[in-house]
N, C-alpha and C. Protein backbone atom coordinates (compact mmCIF):
# COMPACT_ATOMS: atom_id res chain seq x y z
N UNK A 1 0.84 -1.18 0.00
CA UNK A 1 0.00 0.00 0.00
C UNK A 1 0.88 1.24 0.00
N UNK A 2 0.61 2.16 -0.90
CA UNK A 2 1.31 3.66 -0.99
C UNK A 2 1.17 4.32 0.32
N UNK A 3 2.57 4.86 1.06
CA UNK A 3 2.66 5.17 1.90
C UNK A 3 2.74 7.14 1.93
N UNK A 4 1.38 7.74 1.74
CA UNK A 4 2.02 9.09 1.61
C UNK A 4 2.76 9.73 2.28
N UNK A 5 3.51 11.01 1.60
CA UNK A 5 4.29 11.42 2.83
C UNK A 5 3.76 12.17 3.91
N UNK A 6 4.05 12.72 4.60
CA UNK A 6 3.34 13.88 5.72
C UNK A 6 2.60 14.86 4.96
N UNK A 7 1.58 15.46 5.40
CA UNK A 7 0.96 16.52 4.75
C UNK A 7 1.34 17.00 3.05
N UNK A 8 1.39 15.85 2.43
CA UNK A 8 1.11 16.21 1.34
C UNK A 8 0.31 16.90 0.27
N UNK A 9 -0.67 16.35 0.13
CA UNK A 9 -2.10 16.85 0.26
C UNK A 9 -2.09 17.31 -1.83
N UNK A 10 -0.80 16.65 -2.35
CA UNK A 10 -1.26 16.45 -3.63
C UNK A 10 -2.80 16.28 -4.60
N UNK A 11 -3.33 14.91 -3.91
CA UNK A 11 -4.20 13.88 -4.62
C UNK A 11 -5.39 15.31 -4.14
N UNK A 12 -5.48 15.72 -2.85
CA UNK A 12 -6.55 17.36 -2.19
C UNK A 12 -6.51 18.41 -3.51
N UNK A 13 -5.38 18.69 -4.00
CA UNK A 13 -4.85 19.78 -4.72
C UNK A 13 -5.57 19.81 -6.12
N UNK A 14 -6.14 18.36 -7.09
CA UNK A 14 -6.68 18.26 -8.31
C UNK A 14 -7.97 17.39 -8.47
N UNK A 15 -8.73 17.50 -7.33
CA UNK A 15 -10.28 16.71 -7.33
C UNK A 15 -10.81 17.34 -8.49
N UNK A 16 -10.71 18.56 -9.04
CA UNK A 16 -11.22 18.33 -9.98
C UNK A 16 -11.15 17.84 -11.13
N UNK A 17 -9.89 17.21 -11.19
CA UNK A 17 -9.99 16.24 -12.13
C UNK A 17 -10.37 14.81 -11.65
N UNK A 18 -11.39 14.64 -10.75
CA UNK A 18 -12.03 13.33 -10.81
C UNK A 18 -13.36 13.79 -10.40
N UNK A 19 -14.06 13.24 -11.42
CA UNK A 19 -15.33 13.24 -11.74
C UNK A 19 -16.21 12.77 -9.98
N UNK A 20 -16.32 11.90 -9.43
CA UNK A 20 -16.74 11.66 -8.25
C UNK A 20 -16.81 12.64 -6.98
N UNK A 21 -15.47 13.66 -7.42
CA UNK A 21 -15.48 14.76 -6.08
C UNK A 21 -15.21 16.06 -6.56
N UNK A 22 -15.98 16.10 -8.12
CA UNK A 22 -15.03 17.37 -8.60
C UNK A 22 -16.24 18.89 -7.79
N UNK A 23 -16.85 17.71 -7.18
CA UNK A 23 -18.42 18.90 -6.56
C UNK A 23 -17.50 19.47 -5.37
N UNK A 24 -16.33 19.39 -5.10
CA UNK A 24 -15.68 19.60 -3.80
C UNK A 24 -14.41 20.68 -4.01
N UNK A 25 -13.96 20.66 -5.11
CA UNK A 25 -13.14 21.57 -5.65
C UNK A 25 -13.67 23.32 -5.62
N UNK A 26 -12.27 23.74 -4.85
CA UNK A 26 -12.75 25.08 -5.74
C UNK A 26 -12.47 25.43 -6.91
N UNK A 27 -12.44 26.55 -6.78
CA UNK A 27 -11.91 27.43 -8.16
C UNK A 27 -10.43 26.83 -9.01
N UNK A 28 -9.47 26.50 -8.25
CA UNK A 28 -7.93 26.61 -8.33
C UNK A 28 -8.00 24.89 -8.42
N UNK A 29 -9.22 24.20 -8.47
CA UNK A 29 -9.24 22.39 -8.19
C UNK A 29 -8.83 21.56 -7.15
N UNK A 30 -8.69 22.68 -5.88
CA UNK A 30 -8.21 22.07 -4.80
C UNK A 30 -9.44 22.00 -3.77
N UNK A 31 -9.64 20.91 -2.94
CA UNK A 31 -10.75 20.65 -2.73
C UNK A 31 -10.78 21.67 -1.33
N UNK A 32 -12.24 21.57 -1.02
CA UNK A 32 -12.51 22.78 -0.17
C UNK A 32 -12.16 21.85 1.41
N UNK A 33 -12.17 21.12 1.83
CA UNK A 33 -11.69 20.45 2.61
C UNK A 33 -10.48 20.32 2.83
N UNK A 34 -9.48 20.87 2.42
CA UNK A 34 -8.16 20.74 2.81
C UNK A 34 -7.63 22.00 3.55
N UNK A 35 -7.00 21.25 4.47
CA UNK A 35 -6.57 22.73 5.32
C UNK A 35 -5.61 23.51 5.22
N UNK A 36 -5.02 24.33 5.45
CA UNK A 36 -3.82 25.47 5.24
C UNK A 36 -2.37 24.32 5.31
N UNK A 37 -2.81 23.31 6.23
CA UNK A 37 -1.41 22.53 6.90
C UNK A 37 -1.27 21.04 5.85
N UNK A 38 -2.41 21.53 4.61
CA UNK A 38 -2.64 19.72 3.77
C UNK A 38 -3.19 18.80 4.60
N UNK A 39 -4.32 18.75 5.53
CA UNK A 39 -4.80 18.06 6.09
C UNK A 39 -5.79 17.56 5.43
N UNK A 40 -6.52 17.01 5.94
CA UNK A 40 -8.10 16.67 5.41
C UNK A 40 -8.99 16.91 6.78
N UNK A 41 -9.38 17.81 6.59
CA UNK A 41 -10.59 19.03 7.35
C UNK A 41 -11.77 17.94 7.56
N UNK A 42 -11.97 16.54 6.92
CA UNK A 42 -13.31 16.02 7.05
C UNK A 42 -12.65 14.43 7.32
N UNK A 43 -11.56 14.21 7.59
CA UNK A 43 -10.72 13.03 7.23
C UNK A 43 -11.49 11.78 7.80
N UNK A 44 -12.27 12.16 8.86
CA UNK A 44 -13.01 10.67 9.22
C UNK A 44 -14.24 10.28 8.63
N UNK A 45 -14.67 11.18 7.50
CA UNK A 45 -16.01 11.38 6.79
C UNK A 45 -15.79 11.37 5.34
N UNK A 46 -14.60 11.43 4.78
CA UNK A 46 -14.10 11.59 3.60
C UNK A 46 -14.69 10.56 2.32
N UNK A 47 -15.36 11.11 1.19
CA UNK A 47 -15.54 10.10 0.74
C UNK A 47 -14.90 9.19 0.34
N UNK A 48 -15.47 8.00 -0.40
CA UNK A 48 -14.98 6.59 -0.37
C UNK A 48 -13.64 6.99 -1.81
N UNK A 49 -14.00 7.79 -2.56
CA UNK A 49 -13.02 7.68 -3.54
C UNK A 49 -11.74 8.38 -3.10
N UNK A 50 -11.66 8.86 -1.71
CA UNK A 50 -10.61 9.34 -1.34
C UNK A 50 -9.66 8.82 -0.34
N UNK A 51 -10.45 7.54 -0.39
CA UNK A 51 -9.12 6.34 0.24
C UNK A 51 -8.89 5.38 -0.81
N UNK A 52 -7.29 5.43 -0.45
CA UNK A 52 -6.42 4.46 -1.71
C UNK A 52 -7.31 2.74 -1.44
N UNK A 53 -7.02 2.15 -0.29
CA UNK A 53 -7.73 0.78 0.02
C UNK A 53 -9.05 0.45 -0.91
N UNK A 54 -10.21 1.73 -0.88
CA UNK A 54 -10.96 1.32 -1.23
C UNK A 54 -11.52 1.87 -3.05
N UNK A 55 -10.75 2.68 -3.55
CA UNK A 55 -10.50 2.48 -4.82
C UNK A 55 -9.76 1.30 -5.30
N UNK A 56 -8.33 0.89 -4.97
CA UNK A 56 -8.47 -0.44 -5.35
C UNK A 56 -9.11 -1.50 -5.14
N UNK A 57 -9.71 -1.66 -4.65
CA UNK A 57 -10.85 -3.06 -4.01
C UNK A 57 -12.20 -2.64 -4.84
N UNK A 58 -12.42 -1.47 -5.12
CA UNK A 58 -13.51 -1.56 -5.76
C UNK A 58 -13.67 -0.65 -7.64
N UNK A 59 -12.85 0.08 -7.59
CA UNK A 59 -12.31 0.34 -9.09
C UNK A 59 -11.32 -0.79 -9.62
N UNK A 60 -10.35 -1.07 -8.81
CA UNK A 60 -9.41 -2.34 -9.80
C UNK A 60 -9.31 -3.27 -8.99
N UNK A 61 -10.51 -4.07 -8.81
CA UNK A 61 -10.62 -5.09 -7.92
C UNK A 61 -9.32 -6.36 -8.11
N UNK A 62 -9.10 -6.64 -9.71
CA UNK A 62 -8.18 -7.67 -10.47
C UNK A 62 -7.03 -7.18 -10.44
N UNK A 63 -6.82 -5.50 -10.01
CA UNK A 63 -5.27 -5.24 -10.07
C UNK A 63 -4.44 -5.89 -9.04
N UNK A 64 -3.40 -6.57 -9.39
CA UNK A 64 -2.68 -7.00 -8.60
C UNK A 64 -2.17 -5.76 -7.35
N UNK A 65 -1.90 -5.68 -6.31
CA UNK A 65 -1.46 -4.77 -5.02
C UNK A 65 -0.65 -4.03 -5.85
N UNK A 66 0.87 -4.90 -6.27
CA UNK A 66 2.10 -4.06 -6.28
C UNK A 66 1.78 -2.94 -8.00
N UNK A 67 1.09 -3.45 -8.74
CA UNK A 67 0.33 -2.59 -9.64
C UNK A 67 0.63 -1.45 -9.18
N UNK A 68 -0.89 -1.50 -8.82
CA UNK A 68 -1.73 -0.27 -8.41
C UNK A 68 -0.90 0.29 -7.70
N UNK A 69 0.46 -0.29 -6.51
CA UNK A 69 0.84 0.75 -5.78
C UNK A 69 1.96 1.45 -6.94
N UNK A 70 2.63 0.76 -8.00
CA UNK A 70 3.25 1.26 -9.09
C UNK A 70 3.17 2.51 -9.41
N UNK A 71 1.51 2.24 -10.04
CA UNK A 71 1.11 3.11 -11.08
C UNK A 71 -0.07 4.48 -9.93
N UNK A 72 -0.26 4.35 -8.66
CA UNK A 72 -0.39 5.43 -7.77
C UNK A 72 0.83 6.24 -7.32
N UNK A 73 1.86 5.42 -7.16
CA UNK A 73 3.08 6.03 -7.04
C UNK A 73 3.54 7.39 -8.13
N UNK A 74 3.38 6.51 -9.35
CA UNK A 74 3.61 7.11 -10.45
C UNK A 74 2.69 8.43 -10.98
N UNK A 75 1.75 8.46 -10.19
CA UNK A 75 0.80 9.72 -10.79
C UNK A 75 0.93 10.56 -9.49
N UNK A 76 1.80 10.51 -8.71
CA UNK A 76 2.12 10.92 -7.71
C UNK A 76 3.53 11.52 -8.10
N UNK A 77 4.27 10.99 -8.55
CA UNK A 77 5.70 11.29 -8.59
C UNK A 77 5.45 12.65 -10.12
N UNK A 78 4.26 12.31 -10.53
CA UNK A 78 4.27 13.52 -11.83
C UNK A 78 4.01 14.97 -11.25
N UNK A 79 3.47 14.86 -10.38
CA UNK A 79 2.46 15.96 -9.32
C UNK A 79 4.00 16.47 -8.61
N UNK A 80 4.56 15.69 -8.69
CA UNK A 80 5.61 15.98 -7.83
C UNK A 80 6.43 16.00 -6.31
N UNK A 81 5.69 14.69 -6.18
CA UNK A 81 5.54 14.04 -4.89
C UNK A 81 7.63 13.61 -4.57
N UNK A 82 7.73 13.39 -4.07
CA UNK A 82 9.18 12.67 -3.64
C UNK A 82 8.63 11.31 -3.09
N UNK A 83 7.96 9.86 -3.73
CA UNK A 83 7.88 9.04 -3.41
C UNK A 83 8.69 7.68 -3.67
């Protein structure tokens, strides 16, 4: 499983590019729930497409683990993550 780093708050930064939470984005595509510190302002309420566990289990149910943690890594490392 992808281990993010501390207050990252990347994947917060472009909801609007996913169709499921783009109702959460502001203006700039960063969702309105994220806090000044990259937190998640709603983190125990968050919807389901905003935990890694349960997008893979239920978007790529057949993806193998080390996949998905690959290719999450990888759309992470474009954003500009240090993972």
């Amino acid at each position: 499983m992808i281990n993010c780093p501390p207050n990252c708050g990347l994947c917060c930064k472009h909801v609007d590019e996913v169709p499921e939470i783009s109702h959460l984005a502001l203006l700039d595509g960063t969702c309105r729930h994220l806090t000044a510190d990259n937190q998640c302002g709603i983190y125990d309420d968050r919807p389901d497409i905003c935990h890694t566990d349960w997008v893979r289990a239920h978007v790529f149910p057949d993806m193998p683990m080390a996949q998905f943690d690959e290719i999450t890594k990888g759309i992470c490392r474009t954003r500009g993550a240090k993972i």
